[in-house]
C-alpha atoms as a PDB file:
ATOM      1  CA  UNK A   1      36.268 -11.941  61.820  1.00  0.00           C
ATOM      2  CA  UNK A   2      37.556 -14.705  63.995  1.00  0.00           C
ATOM      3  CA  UNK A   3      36.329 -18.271  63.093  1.00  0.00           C
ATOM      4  CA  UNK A   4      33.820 -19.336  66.097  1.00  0.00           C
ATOM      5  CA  UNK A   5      34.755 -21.930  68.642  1.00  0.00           C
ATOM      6  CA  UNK A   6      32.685 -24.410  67.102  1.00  0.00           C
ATOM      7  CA  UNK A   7      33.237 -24.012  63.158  1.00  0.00           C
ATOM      8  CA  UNK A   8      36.809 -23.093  61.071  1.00  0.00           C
ATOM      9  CA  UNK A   9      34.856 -21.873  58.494  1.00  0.00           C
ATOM     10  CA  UNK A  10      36.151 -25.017  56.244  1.00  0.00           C
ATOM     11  CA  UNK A  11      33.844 -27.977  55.894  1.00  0.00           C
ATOM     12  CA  UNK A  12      36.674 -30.058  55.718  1.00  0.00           C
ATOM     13  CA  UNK A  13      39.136 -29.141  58.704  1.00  0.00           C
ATOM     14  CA  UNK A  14      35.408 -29.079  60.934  1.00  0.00           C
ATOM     15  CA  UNK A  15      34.690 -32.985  59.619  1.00  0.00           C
ATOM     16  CA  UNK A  16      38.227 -33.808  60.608  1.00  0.00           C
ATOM     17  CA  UNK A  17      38.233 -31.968  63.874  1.00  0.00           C
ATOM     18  CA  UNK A  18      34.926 -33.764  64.935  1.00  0.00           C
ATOM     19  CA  UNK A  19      36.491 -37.030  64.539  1.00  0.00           C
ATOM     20  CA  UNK A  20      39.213 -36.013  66.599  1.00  0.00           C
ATOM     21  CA  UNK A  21      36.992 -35.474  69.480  1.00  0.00           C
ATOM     22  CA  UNK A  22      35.457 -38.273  69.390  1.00  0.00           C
ATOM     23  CA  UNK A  23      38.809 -39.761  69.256  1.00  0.00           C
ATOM     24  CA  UNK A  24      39.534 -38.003  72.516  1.00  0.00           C
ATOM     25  CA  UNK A  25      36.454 -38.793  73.934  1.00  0.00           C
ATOM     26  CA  UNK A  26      36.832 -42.745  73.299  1.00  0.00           C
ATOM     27  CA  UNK A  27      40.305 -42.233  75.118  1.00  0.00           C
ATOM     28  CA  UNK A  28      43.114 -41.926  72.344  1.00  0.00           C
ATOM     29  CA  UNK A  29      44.179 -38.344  72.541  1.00  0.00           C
ATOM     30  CA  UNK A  30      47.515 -38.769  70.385  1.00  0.00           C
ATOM     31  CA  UNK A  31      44.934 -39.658  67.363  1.00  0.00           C
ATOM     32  CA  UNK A  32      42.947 -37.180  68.091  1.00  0.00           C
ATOM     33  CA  UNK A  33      45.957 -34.574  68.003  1.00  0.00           C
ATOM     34  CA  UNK A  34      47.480 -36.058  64.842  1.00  0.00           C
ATOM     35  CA  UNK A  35      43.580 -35.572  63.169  1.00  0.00           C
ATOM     36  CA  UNK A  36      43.585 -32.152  64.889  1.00  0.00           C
ATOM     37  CA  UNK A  37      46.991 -31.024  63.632  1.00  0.00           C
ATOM     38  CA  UNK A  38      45.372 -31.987  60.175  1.00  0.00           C
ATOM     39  CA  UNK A  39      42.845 -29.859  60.713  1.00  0.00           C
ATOM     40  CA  UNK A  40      44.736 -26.936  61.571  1.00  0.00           C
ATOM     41  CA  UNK A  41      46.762 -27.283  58.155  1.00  0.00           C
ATOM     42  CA  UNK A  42      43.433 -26.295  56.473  1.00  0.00           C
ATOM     43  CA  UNK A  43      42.617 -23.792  58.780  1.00  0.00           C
ATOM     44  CA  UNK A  44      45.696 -22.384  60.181  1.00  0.00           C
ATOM     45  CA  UNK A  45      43.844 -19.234  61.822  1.00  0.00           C
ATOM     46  CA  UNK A  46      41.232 -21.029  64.173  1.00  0.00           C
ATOM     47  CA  UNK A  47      41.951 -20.004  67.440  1.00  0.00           C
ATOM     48  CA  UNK A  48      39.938 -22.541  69.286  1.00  0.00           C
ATOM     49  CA  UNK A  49      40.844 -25.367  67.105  1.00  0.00           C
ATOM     50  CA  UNK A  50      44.524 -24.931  68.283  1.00  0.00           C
ATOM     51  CA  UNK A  51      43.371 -24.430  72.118  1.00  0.00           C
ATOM     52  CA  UNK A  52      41.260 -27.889  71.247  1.00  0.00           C
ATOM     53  CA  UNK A  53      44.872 -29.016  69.546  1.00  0.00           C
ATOM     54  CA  UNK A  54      46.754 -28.297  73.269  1.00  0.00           C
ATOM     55  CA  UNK A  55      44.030 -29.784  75.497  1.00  0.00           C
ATOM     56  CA  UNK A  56      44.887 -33.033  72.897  1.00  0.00           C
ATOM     57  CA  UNK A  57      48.629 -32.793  73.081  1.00  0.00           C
ATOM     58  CA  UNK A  58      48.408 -32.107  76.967  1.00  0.00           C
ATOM     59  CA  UNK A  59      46.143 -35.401  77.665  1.00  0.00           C
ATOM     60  CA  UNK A  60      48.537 -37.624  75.256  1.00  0.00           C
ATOM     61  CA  UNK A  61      51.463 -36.376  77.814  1.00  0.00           C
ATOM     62  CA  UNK A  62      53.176 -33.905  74.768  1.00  0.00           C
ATOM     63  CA  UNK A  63      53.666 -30.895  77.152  1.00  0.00           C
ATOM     64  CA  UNK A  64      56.347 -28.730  74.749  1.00  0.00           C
ATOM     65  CA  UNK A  65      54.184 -29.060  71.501  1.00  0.00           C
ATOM     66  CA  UNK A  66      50.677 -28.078  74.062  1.00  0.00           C
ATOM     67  CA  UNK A  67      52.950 -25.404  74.999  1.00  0.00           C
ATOM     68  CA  UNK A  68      53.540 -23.981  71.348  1.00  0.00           C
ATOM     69  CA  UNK A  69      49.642 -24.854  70.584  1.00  0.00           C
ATOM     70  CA  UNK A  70      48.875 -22.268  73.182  1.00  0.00           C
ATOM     71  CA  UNK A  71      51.554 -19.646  72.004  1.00  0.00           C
ATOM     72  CA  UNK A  72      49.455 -19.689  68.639  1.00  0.00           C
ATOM     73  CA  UNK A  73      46.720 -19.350  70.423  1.00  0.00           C
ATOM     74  CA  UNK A  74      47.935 -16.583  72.259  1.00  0.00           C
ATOM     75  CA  UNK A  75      49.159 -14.976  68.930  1.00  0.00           C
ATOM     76  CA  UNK A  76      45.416 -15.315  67.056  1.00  0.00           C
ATOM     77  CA  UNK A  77      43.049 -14.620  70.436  1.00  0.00           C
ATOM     78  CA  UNK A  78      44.061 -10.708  70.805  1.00  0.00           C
ATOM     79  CA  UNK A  79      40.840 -10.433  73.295  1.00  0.00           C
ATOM     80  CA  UNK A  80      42.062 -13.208  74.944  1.00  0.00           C
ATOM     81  CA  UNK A  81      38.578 -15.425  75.396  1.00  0.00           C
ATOM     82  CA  UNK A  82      40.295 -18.356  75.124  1.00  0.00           C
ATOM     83  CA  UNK A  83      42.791 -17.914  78.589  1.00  0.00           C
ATOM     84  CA  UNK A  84      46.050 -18.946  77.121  1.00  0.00           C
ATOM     85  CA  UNK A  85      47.755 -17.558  79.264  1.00  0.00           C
ATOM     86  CA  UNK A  86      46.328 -19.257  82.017  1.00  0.00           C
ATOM     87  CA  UNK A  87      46.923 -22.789  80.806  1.00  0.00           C
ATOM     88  CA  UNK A  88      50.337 -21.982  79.915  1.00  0.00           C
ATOM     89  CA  UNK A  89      50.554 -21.123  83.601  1.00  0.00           C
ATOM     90  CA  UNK A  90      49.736 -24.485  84.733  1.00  0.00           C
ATOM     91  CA  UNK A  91      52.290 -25.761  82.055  1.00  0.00           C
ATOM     92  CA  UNK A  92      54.647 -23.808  83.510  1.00  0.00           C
ATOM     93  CA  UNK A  93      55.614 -21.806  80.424  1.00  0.00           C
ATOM     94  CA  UNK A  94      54.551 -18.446  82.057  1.00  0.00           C
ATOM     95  CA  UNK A  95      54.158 -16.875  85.643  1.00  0.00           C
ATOM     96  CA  UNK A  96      50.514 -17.325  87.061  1.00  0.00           C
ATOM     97  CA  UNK A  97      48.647 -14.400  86.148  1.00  0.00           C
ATOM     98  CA  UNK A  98      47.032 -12.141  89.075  1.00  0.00           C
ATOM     99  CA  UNK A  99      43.714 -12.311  87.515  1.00  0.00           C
ATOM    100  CA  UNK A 100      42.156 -14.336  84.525  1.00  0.00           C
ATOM    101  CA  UNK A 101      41.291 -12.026  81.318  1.00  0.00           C
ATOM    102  CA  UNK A 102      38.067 -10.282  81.770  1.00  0.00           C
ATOM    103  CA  UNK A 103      37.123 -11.262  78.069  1.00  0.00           C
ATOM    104  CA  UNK A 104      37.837 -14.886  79.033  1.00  0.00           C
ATOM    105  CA  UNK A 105      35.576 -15.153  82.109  1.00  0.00           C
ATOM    106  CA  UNK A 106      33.061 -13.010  80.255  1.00  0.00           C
ATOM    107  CA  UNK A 107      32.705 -15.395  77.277  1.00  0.00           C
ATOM    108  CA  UNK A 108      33.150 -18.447  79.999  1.00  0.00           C
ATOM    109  CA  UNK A 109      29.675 -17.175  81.666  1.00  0.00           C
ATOM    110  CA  UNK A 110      27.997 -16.202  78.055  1.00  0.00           C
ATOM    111  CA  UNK A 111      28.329 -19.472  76.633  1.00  0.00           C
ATOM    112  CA  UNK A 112      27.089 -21.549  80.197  1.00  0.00           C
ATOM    113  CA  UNK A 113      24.539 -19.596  80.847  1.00  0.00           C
ATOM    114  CA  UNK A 114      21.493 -21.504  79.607  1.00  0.00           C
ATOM    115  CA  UNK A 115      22.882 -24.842  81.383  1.00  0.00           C
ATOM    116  CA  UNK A 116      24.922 -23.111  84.567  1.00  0.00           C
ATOM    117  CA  UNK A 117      22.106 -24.297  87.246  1.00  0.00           C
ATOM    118  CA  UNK A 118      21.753 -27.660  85.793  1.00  0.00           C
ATOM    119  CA  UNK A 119      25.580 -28.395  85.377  1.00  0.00           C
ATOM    120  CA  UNK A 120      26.361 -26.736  89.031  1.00  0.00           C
ATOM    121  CA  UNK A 121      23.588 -27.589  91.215  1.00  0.00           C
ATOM    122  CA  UNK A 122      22.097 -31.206  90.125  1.00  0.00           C
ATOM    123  CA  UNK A 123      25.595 -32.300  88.659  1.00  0.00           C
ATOM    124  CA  UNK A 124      28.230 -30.743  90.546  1.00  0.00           C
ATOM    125  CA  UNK A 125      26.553 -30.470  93.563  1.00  0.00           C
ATOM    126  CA  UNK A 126      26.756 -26.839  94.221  1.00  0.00           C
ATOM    127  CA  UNK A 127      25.747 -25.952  97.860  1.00  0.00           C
ATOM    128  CA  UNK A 128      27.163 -21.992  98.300  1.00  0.00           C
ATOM    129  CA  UNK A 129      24.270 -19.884  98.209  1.00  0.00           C
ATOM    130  CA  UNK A 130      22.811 -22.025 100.760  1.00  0.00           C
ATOM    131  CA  UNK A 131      25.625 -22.766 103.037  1.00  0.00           C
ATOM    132  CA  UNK A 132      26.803 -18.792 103.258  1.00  0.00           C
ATOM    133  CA  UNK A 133      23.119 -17.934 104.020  1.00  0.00           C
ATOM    134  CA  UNK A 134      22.578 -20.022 106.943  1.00  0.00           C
ATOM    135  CA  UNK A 135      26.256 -18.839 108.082  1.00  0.00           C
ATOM    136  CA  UNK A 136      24.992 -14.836 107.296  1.00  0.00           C
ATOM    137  CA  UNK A 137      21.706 -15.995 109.148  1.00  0.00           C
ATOM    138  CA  UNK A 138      23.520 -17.155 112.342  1.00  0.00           C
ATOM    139  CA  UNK A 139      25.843 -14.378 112.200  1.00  0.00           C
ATOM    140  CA  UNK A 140      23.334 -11.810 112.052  1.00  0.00           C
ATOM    141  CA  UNK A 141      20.996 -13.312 114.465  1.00  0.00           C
ATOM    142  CA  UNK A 142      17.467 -11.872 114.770  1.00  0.00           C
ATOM    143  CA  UNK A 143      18.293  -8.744 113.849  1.00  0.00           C
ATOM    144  CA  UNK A 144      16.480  -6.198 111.258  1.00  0.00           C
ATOM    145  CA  UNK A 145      16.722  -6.740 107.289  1.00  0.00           C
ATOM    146  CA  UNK A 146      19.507  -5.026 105.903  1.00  0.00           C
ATOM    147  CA  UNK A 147      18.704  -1.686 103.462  1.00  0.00           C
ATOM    148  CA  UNK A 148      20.693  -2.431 101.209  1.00  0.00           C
ATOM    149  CA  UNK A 149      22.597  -5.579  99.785  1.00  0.00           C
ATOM    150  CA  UNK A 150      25.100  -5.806  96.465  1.00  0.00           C
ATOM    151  CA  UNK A 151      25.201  -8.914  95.115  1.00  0.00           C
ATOM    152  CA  UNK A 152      28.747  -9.065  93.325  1.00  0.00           C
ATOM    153  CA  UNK A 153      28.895 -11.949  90.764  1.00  0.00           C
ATOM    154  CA  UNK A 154      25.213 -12.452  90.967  1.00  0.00           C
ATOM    155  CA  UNK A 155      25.614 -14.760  87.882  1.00  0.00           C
ATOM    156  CA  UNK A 156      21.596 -16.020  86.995  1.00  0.00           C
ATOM    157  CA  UNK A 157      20.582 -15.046  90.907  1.00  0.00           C
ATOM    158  CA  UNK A 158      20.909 -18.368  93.004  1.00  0.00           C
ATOM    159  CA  UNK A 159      21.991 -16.363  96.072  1.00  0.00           C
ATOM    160  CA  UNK A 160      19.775 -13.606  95.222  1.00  0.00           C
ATOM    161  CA  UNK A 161      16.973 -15.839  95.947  1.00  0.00           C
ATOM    162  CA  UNK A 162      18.507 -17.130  99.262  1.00  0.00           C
ATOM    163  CA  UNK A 163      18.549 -13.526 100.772  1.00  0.00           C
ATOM    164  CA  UNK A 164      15.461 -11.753  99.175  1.00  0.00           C
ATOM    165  CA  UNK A 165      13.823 -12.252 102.543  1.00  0.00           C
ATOM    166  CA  UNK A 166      16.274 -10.388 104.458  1.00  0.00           C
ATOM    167  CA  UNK A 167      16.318  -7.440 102.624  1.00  0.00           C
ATOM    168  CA  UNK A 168      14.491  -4.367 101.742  1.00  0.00           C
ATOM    169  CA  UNK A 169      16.861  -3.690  98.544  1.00  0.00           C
ATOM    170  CA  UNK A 170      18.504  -6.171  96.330  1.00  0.00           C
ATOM    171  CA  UNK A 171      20.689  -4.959  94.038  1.00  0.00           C
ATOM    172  CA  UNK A 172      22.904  -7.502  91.035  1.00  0.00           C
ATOM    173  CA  UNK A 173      25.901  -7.077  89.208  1.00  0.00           C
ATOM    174  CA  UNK A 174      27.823  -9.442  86.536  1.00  0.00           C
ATOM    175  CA  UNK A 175      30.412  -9.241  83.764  1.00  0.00           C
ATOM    176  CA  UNK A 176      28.331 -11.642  81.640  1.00  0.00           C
ATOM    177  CA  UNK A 177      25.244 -10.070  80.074  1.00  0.00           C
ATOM    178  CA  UNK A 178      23.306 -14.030  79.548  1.00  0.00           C
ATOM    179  CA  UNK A 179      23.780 -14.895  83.589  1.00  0.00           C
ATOM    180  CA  UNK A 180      22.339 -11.321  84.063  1.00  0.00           C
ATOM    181  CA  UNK A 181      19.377 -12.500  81.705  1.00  0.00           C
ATOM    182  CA  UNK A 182      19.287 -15.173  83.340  1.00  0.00           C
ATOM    183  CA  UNK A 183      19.060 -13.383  86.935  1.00  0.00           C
ATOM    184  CA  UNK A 184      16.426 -11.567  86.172  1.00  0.00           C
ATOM    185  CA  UNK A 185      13.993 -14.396  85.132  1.00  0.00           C
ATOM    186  CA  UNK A 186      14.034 -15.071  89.079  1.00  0.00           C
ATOM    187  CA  UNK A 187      12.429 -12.007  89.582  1.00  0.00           C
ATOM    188  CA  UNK A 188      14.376 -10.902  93.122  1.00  0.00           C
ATOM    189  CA  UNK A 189      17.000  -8.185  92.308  1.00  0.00           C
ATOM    190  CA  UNK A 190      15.335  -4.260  92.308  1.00  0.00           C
ATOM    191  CA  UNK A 191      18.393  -3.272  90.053  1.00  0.00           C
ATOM    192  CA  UNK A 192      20.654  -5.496  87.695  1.00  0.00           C
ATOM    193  CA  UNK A 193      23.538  -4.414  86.546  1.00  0.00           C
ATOM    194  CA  UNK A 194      26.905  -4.917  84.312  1.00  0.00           C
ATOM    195  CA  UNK A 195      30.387  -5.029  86.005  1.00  0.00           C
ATOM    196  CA  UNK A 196      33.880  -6.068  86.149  1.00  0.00           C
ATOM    197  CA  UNK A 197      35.281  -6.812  89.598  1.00  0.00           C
ATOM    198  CA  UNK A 198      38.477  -6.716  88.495  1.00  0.00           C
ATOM    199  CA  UNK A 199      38.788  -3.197  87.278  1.00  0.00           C
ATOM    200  CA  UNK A 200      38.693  -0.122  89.602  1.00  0.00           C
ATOM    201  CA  UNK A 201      35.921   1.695  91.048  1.00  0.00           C
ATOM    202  CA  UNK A 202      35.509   3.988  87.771  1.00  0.00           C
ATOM    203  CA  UNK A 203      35.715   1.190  85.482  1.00  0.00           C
ATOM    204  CA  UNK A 204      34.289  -1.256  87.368  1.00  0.00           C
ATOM    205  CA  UNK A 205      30.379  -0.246  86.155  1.00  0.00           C
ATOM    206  CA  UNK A 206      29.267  -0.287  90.059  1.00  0.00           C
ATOM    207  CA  UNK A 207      29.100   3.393  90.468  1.00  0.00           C
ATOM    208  CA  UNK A 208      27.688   4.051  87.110  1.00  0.00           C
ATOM    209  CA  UNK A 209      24.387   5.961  86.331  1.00  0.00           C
ATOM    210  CA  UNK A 210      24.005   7.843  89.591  1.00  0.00           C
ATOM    211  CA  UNK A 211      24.613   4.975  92.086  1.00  0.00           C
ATOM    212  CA  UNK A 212      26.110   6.174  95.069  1.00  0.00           C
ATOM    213  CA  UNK A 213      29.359   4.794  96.800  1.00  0.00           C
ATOM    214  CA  UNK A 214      29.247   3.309 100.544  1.00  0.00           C
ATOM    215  CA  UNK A 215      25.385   2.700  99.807  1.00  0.00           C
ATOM    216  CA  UNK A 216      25.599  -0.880 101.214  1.00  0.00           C
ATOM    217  CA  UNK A 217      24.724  -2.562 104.619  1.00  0.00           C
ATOM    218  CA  UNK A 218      25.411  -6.015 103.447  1.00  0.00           C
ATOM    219  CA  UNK A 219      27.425  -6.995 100.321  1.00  0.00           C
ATOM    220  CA  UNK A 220      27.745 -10.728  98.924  1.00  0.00           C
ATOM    221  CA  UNK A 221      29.993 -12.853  96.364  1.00  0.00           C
ATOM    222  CA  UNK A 222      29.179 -16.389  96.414  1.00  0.00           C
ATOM    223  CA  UNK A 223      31.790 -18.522  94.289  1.00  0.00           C
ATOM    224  CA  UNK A 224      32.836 -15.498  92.636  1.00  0.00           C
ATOM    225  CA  UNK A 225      36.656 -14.856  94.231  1.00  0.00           C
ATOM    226  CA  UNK A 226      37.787 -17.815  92.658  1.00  0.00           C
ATOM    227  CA  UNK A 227      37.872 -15.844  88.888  1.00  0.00           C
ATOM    228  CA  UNK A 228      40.468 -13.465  90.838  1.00  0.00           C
ATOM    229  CA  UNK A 229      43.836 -13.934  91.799  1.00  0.00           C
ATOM    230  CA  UNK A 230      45.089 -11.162  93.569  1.00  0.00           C
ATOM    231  CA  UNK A 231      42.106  -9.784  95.774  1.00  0.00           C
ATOM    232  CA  UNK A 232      42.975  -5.985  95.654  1.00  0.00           C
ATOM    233  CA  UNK A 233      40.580  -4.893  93.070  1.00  0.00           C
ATOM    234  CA  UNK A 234      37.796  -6.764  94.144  1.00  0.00           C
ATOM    235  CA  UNK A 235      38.037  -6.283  97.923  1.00  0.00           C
ATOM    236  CA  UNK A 236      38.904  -2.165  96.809  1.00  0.00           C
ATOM    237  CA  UNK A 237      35.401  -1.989  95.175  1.00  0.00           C
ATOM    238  CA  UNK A 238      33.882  -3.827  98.439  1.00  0.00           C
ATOM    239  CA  UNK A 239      35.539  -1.122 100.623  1.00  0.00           C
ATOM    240  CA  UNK A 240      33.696   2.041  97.918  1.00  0.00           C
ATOM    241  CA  UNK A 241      30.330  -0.117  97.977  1.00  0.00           C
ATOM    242  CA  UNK A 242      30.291  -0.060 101.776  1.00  0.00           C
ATOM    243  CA  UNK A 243      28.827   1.520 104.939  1.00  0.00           C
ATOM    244  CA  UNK A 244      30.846   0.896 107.784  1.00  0.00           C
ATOM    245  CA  UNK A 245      29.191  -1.382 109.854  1.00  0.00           C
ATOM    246  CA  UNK A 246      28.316  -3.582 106.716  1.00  0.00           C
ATOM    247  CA  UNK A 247      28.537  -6.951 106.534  1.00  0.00           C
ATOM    248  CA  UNK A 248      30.500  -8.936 103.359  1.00  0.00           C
ATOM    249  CA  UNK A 249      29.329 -12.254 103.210  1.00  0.00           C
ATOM    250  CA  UNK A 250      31.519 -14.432 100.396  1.00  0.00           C
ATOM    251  CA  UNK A 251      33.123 -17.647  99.435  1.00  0.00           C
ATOM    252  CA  UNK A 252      36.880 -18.832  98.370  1.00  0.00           C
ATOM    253  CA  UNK A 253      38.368 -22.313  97.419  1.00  0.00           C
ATOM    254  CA  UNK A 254      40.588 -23.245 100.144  1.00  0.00           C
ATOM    255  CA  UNK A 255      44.161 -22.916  98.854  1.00  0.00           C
ATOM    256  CA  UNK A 256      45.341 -26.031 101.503  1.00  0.00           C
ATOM    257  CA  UNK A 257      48.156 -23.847 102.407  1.00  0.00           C
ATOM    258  CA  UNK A 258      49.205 -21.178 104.640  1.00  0.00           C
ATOM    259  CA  UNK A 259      49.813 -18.223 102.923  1.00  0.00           C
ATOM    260  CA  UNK A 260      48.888 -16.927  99.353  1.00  0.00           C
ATOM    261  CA  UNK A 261      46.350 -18.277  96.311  1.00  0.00           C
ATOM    262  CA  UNK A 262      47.529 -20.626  92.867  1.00  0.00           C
ATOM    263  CA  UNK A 263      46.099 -21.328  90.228  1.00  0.00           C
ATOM    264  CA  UNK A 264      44.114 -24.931  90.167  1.00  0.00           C
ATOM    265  CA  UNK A 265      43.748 -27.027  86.867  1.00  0.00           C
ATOM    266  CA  UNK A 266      40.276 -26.087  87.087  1.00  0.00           C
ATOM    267  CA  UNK A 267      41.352 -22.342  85.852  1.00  0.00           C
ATOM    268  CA  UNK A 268      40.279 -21.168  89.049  1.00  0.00           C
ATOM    269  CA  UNK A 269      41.996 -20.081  91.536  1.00  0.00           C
ATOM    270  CA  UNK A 270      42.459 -20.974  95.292  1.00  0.00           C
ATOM    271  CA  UNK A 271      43.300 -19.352  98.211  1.00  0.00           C
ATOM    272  CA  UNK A 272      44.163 -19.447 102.241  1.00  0.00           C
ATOM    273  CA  UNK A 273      42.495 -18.073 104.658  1.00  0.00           C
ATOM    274  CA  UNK A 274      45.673 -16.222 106.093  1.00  0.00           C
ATOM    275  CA  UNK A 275      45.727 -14.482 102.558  1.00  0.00           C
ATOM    276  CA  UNK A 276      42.057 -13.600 102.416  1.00  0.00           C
ATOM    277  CA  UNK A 277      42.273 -12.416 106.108  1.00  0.00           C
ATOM    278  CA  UNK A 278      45.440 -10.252 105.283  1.00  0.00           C
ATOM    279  CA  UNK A 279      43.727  -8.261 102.116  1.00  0.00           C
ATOM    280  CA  UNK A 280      40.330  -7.655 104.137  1.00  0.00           C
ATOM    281  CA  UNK A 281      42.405  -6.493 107.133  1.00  0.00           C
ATOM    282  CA  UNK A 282      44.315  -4.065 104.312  1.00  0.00           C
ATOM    283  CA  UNK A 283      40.901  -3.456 102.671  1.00  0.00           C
ATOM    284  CA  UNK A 284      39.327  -2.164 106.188  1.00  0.00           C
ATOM    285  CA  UNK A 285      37.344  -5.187 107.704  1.00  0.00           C
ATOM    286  CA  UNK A 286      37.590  -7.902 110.032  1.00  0.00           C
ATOM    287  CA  UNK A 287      37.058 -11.107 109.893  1.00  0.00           C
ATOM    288  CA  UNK A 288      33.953 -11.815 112.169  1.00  0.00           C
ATOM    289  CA  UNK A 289      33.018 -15.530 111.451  1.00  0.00           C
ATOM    290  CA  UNK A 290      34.564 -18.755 108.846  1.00  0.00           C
ATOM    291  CA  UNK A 291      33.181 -21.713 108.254  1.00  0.00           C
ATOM    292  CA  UNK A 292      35.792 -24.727 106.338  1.00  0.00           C
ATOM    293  CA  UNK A 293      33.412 -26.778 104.117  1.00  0.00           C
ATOM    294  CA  UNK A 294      32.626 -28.544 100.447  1.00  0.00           C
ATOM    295  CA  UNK A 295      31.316 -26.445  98.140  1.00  0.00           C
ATOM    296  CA  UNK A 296      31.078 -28.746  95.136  1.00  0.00           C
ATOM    297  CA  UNK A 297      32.142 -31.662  93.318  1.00  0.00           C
ATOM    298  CA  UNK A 298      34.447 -31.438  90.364  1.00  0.00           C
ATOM    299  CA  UNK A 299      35.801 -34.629  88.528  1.00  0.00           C
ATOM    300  CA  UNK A 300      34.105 -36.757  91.185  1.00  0.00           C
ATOM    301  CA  UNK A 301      35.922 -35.073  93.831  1.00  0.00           C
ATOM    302  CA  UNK A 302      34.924 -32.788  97.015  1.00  0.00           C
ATOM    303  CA  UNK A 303      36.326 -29.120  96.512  1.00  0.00           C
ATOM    304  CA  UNK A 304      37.099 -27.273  99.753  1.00  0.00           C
ATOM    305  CA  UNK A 305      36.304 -23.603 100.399  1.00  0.00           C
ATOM    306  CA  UNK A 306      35.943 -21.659 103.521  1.00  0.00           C
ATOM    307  CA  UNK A 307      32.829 -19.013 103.695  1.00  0.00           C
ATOM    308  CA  UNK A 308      33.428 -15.800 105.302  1.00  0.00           C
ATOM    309  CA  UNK A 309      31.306 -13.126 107.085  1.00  0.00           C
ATOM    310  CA  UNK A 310      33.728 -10.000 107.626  1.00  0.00           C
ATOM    311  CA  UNK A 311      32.442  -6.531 108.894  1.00  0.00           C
ATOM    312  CA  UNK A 312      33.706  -3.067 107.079  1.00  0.00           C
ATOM    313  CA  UNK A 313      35.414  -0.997 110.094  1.00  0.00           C
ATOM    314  CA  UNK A 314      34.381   2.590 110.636  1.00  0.00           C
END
């Protein structure tokens, strides 16, 4: 069994790697590597305490030793929670994935769960769910409620809540199992649901148990994109879960360029509007209405995204 994130399973190496991060928090992260690197020699197999060793090495300007942190890493995390691979691609050691590890964004959710609305929306400033359902709302004008909506990436149901009203059937659907818990506390989703976006439409868990494909008039994904790269497999399963007609109402981080998506230091990823608009167009929509805006704060600083409303073609 792996040694958990938070213990080594040796009193000893845990004592010394707790004073190393309160090294690093008081601002000397070349201590707090040295007193990390100490606890490693007494537990040489703890995965997170080398990731922990990296982010140390990284902050006190060591890139090459970070690097070979992260390559032991890489060698002890076989599920790949931890997303070595990512930060190795912001170190430049590797090429930037196409998609993060579905074990890593799984775990990310499991473990934030309990504190996700308080971090994102009192902290961080979250304003999504709000911001894409005014845009759906002035979109869609006065029209009737939609049948049927799929709410991809529901994590605990924040824009669940914002669309109840508008329709008849509200169905969720999230790789992490605690944000699905979570979801359902809020009481507005007829069916909840397991899935991974970035899978295909058998894997995926959207078409599982006897739901049908192309049952949707209106599909959603509020700050969920960002966890993908490459937008195939997401915007594939959009395509199966719609009617033509629907409506996909989501949200990206603006990449600030013209073409294509990278990876941010945030581990999420960014991209332009000329690349979202090419994979929908691909996918079978059109783009029908964007709106530029901030969708949060991170490190004190605005984050841009652009909000889309694009309509499946017959």
């Amino acid at each position: 069994m792996q040694p958990t994130q938070f213990s080594s399973g040796d009193v000893i190496a845990d004592r010394r790697a707790d004073y190393a991060r309160m090294l690093a928090e008081s601002g000397d992260p070349a201590a707090a590597a040295e007193l990390m690197e100490q606890a490693l020699e007494l537990a040489p197999g703890w995965a997170a305490g080398w990731l922990r060793f990296a982010e140390y090495l990284e902050k006190a300007g060591d890139g090459k030793r970070a690097i070979k942190a992260l390559r032991k890493v890489e060698e002890l995390d076989a599920e790949e929670i931890f997303g070595a691979r990512l930060k190795l691609a912001l170190l430049g050691a590797v090429d930037v994935p196409v998609q993060p590890p579905s074990r890593y964004v799984e775990a990310l959710f499991d473990d934030y769960a309990d504190r996700f609305e308080a971090a994102l929306v009192e902290r961080l400033d979250y304003s999504v769910p709000q911001k894409l359902s005014a845009l759906l709302a002035r979109y869609h004008g006065d029209a009737p409620s939609f049948r049927l909506a799929v709410d991809l990436g529901c994590g605990t149901g924040l824009f669940g809540v914002e669309v109840r009203s508008i329709v008849k059937r509200l169905e969720g659907f999230d790789l992490s199992v605690n944000m699905l818990a979570k979801a359902a506390e809020k009481g507005v989703y007829d069916l909840l649901g397991r899935a991974d976006l970035s899978l295909d439409a058998e894997g995926s868990g959207l078409f599982g148990a006897g739901l049908a494909r192309h049952r949707a008039d209106l599909l959603t994904a509020a700050d969920v994109l960002m966890y993908l790269g490459d937008l195939d497999a997401a915007l594939s399963l959009a395509t199966e879960l719609s009617r033509p007609g629907a409506l996909f109402a989501f949200s990206v981080e603006d990449a600030g360029t013209d073409e294509g998506f990278h990876l941010a230091p945030s581990l999420r990823y960014a991209h332009s509007e000329a690349h979202v608009r090419a994979k929908l167009v691909a996918a079978g929509f059109e783009v029908a209405d964007i709106e530029r805006t901030v969708i949060r704060m991170d490190g004190g600083k605005p984050v841009s995204g652009i909000l889309f409303i694009a309509v499946r073609k017959a």
